[in-house]
N, C-alpha and C. Protein backbone atom coordinates (compact mmCIF):
# COMPACT_ATOMS: atom_id res chain seq x y z
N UNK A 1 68.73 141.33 83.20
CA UNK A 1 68.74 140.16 82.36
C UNK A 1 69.65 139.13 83.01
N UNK A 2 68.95 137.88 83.62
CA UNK A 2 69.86 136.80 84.13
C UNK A 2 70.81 135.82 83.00
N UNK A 3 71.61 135.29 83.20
CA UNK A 3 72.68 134.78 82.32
C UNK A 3 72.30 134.00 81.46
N UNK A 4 71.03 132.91 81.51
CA UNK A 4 70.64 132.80 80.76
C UNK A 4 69.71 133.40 79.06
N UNK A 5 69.38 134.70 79.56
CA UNK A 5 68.79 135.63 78.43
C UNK A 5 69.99 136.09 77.82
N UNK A 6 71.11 136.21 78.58
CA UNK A 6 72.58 137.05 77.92
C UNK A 6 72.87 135.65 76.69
N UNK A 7 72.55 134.28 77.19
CA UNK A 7 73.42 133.21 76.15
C UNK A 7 72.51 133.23 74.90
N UNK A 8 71.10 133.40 75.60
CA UNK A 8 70.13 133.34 73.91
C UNK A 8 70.48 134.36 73.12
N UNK A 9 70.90 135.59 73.55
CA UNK A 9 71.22 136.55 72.51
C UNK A 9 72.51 136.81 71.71
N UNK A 10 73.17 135.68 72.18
CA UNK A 10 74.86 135.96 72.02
C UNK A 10 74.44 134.79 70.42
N UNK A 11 75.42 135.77 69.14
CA UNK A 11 75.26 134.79 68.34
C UNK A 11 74.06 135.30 67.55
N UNK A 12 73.23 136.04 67.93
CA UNK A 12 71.75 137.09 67.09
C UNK A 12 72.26 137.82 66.27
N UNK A 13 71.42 138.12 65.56
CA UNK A 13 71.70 139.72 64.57
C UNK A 13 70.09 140.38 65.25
N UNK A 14 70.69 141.68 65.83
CA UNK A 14 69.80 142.52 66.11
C UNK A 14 68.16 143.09 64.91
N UNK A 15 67.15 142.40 65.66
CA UNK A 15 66.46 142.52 64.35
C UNK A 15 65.89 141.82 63.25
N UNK A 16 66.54 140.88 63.61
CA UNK A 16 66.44 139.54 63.03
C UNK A 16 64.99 138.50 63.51
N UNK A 17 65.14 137.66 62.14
CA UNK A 17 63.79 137.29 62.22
C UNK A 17 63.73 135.91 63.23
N UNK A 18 63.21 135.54 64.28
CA UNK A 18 63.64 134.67 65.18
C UNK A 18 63.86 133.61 64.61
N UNK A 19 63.11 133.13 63.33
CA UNK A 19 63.13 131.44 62.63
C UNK A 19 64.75 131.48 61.86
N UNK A 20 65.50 133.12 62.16
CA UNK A 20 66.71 133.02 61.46
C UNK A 20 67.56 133.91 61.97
N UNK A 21 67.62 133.51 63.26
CA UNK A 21 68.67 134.41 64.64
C UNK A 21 69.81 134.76 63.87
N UNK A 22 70.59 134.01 63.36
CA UNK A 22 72.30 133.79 63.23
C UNK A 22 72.45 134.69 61.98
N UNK A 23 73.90 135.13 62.00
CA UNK A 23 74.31 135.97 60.95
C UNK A 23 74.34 134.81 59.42
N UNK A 24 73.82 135.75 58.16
CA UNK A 24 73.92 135.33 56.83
C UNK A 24 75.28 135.61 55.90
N UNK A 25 75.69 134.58 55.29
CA UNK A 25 77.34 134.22 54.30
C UNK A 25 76.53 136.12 53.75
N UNK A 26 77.94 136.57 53.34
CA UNK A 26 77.72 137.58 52.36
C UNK A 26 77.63 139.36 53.11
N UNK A 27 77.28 138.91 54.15
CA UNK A 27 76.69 140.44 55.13
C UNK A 27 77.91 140.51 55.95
N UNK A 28 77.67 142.21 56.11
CA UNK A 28 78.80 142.72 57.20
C UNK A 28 78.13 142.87 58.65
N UNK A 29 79.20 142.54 59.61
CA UNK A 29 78.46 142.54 60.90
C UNK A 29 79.54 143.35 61.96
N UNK A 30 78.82 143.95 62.86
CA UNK A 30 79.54 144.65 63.90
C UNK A 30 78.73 143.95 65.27
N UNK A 31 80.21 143.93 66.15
CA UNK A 31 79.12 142.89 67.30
C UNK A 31 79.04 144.57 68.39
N UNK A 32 77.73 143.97 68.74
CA UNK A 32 77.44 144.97 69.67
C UNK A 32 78.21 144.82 71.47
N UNK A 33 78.46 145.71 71.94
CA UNK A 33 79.39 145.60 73.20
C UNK A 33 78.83 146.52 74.02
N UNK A 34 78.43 145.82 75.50
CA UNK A 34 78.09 146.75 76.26
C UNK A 34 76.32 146.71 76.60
N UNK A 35 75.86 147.22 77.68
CA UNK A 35 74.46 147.87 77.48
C UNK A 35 73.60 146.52 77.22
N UNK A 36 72.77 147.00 76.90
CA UNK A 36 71.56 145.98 77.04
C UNK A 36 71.57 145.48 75.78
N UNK A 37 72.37 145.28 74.69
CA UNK A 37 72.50 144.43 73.68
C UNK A 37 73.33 143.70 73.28
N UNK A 38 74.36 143.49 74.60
CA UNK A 38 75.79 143.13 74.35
C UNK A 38 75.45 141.48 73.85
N UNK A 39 76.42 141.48 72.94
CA UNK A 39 76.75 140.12 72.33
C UNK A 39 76.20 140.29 70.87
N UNK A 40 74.69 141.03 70.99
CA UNK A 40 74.39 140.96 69.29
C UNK A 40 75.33 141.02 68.41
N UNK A 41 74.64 140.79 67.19
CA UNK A 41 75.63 141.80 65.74
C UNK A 41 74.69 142.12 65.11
N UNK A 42 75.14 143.44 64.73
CA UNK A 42 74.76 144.32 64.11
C UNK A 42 74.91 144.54 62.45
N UNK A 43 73.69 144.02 61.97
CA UNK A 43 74.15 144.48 59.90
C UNK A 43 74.55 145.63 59.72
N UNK A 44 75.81 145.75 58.97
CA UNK A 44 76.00 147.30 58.78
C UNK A 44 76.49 146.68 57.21
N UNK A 45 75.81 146.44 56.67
CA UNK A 45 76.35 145.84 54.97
C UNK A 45 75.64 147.64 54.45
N UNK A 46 76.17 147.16 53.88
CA UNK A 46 76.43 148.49 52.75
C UNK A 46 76.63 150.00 53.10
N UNK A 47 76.94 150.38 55.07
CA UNK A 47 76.59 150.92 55.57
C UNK A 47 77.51 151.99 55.04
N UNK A 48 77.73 153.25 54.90
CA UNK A 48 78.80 153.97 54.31
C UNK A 48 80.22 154.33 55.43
N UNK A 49 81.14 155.04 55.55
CA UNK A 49 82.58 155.07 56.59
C UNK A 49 81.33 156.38 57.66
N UNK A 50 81.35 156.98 56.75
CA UNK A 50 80.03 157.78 57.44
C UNK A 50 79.20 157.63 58.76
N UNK A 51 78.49 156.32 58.36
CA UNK A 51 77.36 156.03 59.00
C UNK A 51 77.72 155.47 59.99
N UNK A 52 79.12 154.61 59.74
CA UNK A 52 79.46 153.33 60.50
C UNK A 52 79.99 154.60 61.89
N UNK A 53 81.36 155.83 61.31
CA UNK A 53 81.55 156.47 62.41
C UNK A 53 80.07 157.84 63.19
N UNK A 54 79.32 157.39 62.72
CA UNK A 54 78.09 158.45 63.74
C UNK A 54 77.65 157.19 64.88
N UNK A 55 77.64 156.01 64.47
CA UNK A 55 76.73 154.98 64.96
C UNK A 55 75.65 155.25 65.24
N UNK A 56 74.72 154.11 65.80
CA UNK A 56 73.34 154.30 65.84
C UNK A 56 72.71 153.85 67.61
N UNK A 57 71.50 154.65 67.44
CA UNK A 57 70.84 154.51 68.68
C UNK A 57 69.40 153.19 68.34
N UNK A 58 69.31 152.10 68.46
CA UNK A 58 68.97 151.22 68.32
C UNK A 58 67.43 151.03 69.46
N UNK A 59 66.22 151.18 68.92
CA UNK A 59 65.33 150.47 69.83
C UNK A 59 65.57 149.46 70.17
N UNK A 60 64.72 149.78 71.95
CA UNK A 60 65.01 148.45 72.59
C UNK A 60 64.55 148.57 73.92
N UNK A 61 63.71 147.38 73.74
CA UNK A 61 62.75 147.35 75.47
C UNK A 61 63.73 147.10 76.71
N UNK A 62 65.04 146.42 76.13
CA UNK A 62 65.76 146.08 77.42
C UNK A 62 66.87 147.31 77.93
N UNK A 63 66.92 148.51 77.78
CA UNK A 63 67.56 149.83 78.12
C UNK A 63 66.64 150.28 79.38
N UNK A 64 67.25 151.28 79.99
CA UNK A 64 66.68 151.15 80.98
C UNK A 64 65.68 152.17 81.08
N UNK A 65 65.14 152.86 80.07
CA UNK A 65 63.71 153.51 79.91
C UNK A 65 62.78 152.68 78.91
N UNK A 66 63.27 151.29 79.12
CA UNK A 66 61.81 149.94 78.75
C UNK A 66 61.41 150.15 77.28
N UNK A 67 60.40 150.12 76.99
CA UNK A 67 59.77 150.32 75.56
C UNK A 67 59.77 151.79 75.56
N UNK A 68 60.13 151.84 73.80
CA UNK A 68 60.37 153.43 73.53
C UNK A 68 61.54 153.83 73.95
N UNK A 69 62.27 152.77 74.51
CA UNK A 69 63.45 153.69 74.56
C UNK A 69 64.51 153.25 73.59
N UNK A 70 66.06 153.52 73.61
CA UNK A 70 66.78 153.79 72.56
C UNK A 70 68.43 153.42 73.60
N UNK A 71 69.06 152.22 72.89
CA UNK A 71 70.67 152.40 73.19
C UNK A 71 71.26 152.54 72.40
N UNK A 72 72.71 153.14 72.07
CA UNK A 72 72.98 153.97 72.02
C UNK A 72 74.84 153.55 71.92
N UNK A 73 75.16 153.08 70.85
CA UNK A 73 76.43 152.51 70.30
C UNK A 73 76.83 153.00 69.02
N UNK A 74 78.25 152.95 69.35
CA UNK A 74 79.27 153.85 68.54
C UNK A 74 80.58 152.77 68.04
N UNK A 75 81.44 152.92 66.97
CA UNK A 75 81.94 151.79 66.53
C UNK A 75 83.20 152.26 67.58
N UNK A 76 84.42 151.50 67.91
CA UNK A 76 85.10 151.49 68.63
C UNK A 76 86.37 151.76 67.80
N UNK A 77 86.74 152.84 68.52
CA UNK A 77 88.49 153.51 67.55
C UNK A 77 89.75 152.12 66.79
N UNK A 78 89.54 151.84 66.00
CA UNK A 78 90.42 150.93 65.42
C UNK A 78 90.23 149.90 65.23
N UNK A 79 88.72 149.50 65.75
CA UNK A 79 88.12 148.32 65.56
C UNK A 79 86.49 148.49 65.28
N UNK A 80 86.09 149.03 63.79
CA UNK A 80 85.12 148.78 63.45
C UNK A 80 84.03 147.94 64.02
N UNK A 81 84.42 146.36 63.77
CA UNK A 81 83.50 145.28 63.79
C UNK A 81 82.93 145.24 65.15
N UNK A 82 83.41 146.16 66.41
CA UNK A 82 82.80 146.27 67.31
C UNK A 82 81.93 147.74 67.49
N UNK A 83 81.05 147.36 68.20
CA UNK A 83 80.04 149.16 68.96
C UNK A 83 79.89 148.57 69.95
N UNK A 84 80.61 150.13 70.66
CA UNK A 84 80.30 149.87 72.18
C UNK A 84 79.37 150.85 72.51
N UNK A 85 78.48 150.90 73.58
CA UNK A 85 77.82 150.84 74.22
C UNK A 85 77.90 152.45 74.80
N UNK A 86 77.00 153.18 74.71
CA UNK A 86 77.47 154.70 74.99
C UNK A 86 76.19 155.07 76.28
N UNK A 87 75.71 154.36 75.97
CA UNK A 87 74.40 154.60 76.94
C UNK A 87 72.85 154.31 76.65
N UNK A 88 71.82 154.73 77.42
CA UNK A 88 70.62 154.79 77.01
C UNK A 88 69.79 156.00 76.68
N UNK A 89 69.14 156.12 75.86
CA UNK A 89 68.12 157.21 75.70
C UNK A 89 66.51 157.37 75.60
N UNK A 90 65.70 157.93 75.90
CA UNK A 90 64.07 157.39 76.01
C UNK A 90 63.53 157.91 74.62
């Protein structure tokens, strides 16, 4: 991904509907770090202490097993609002 695809995504919520990239007043967000999604944020509103510490493996064509595959972020020790980046999976 050249530097320009890194700036369109910086500032997204992963998932999000393109006519409404940017994060919404009211929602919780974790920015994604690392890996082929770095810069997103991530909704984790209502997510439980639970869920937030398993983190999630996130589809995504830009990992490096393409479509169908899966990265792979975990929240970061003492700082929630971030997930970093653990790897890829197919």
């Amino acid at each position: 991904m050249d530097s320009d695809d890194e700036q369109l995504l910086r500032g997204r919520v992963y998932g999000q509907d393109h006519e409404r990239p940017g994060p919404r007043p009211g929602q919780r967000y974790a920015e994604l770090v690392g890996g082929p999604l770095d810069g997103l944020l991530l909704d984790i509103t209502g997510w439980t202490p639970e869920e937030i510490d398993t983190g999630v493996a996130l589809p995504t064509e830009l990992g490096r097993f393409g479509a169908g595959g899966r990265a792979t972020y975990g929240p970061r020790p003492r700082d929630p609002g971030r997930f970093d980046w653990s790897g890829d999976s197919p």
